[in-house]
C-alpha atoms as a PDB file:
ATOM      1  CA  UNK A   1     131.315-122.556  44.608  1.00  0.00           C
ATOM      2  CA  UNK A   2     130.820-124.544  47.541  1.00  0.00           C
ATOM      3  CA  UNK A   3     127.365-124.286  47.145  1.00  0.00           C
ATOM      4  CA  UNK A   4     127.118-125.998  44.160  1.00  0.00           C
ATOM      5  CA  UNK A   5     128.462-129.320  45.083  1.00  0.00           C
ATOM      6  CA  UNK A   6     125.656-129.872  47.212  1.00  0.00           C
ATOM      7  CA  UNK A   7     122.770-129.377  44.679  1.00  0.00           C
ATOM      8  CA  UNK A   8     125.048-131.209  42.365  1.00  0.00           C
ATOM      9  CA  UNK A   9     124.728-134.444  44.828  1.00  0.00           C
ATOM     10  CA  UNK A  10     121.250-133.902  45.429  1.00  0.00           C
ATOM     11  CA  UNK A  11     120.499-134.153  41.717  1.00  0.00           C
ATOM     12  CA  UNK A  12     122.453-137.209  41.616  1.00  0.00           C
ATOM     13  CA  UNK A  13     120.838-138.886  44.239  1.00  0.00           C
ATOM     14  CA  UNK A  14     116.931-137.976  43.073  1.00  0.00           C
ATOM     15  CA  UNK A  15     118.287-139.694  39.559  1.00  0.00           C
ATOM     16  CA  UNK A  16     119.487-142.761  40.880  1.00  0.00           C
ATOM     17  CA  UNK A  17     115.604-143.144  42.953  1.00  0.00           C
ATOM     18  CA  UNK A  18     113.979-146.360  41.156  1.00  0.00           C
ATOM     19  CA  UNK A  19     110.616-145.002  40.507  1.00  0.00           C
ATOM     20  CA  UNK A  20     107.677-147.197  41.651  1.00  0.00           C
ATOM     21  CA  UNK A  21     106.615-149.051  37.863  1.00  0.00           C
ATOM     22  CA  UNK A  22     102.832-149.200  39.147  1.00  0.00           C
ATOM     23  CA  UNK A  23     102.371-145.999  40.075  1.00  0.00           C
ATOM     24  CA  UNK A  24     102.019-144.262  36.283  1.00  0.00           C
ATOM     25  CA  UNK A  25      98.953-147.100  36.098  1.00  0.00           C
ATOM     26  CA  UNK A  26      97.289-146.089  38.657  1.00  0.00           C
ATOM     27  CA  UNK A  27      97.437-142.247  37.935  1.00  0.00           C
ATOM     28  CA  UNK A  28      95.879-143.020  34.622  1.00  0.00           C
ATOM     29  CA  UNK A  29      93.577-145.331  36.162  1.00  0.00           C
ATOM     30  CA  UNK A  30      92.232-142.555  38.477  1.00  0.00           C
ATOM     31  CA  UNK A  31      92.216-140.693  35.484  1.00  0.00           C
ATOM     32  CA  UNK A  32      90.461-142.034  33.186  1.00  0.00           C
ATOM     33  CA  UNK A  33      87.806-142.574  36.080  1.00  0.00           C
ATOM     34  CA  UNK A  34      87.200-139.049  36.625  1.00  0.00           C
ATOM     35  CA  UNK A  35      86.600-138.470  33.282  1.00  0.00           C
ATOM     36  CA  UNK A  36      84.278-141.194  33.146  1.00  0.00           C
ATOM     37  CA  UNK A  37      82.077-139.484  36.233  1.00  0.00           C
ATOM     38  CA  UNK A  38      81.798-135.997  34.866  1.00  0.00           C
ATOM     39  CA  UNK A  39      80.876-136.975  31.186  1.00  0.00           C
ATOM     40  CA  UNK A  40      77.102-137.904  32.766  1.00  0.00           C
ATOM     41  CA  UNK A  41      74.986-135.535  34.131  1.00  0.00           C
ATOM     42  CA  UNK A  42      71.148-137.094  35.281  1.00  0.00           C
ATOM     43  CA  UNK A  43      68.163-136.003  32.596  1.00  0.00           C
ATOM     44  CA  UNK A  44      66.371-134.244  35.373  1.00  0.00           C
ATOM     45  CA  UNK A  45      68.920-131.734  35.593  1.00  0.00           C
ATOM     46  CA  UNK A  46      69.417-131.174  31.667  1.00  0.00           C
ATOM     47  CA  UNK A  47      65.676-131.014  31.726  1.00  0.00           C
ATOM     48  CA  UNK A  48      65.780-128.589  34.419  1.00  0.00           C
ATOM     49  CA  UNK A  49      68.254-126.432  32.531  1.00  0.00           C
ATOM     50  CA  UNK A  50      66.275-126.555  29.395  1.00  0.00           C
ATOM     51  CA  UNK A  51      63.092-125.411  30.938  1.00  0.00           C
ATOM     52  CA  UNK A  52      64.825-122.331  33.257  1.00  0.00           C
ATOM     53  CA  UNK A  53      66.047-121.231  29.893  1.00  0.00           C
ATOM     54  CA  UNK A  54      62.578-121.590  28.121  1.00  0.00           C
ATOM     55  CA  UNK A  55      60.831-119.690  31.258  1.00  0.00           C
ATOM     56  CA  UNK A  56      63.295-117.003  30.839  1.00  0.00           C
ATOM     57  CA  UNK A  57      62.826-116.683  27.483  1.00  0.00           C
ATOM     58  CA  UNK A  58      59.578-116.226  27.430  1.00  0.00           C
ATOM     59  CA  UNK A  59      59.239-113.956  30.503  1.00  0.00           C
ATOM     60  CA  UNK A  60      61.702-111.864  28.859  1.00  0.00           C
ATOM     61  CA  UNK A  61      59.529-111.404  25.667  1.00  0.00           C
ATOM     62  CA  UNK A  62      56.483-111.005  27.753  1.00  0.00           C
ATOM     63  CA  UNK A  63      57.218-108.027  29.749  1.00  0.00           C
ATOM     64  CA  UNK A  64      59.445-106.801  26.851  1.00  0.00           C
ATOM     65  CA  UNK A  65      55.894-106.559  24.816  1.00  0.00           C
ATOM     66  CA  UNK A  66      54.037-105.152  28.276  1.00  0.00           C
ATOM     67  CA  UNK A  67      55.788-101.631  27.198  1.00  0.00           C
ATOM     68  CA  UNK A  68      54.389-101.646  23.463  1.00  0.00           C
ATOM     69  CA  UNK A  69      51.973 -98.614  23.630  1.00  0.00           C
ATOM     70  CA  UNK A  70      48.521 -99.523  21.096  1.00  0.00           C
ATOM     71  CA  UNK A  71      48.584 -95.475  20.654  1.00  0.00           C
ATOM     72  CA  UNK A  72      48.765 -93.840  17.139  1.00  0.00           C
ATOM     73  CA  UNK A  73      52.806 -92.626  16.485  1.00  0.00           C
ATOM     74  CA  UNK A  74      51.691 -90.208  13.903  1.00  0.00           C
ATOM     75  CA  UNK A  75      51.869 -87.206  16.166  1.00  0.00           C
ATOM     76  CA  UNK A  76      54.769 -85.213  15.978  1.00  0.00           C
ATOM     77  CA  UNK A  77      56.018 -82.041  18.040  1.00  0.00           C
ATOM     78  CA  UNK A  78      57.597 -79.684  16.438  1.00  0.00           C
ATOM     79  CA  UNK A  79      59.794 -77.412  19.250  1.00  0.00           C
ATOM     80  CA  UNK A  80      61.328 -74.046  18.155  1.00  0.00           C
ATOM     81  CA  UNK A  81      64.972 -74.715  19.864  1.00  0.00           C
ATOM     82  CA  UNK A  82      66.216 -71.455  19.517  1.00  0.00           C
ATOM     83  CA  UNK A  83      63.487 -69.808  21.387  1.00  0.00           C
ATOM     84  CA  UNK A  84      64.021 -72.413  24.097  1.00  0.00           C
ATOM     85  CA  UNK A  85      67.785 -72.445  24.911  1.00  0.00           C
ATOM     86  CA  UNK A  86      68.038 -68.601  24.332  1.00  0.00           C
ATOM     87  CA  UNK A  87      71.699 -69.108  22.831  1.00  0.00           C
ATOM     88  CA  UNK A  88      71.706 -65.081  21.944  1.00  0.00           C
ATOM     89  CA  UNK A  89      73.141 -65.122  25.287  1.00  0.00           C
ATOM     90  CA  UNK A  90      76.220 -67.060  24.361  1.00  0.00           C
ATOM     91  CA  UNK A  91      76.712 -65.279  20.886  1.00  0.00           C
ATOM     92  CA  UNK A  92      78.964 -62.019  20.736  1.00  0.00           C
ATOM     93  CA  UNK A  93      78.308 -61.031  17.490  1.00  0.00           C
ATOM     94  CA  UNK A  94      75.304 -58.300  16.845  1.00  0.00           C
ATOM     95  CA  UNK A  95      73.674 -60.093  13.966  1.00  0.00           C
ATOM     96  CA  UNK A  96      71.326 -62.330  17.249  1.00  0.00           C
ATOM     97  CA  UNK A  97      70.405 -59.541  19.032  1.00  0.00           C
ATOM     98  CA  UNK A  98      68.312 -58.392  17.122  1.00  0.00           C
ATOM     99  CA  UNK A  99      65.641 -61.515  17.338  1.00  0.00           C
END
């Protein structure tokens, strides 16, 4: 319990400091200016922005459209699976043996 007493004082004591009355001002003063520097950015750089986001846009759609074939898609293969992957193999019964 011995320990105790000390903190105890300590407590006191930091209670009984008289905090400085300017001090609270001139946190918010700081404050308020930082707030008051990041709010403006210059209109080069929004520019900038705007126009890195255009270019990507665009180069984006361009080479997505480079991969379009002009070919006809009606031509359709038609694969016979089963002769391919030989399953007959896998199967244990006698009714794919036969084929």
């Amino acid at each position: 319990m011995q320990r105790e007493h000390p903190i105890d004082e300590l407590i006191r004591r930091e209670k009984e400091t008289e905090p400085n009355p300017f001090l609270v001002t001139r946190v918010m003063a700081k404050i308020e200016g930082a707030k008051k520097m990041r709010s403006s950015a210059p209109l080069w750089q929004s520019l900038t922005l705007a126009a890195g986001i255009a270019a990507v846009a665009f180069l984006g759609v361009s080479i997505g459209n480079s991969y379009v074939e002009n070919g006809t898609t009606a031509i359709a293969l038609n694969i016979n699976d089963r002769q391919i992957e030989n399953l007959g193999y896998y199967n244990f019964g006698d009714d794919e043996q036969g084929q």
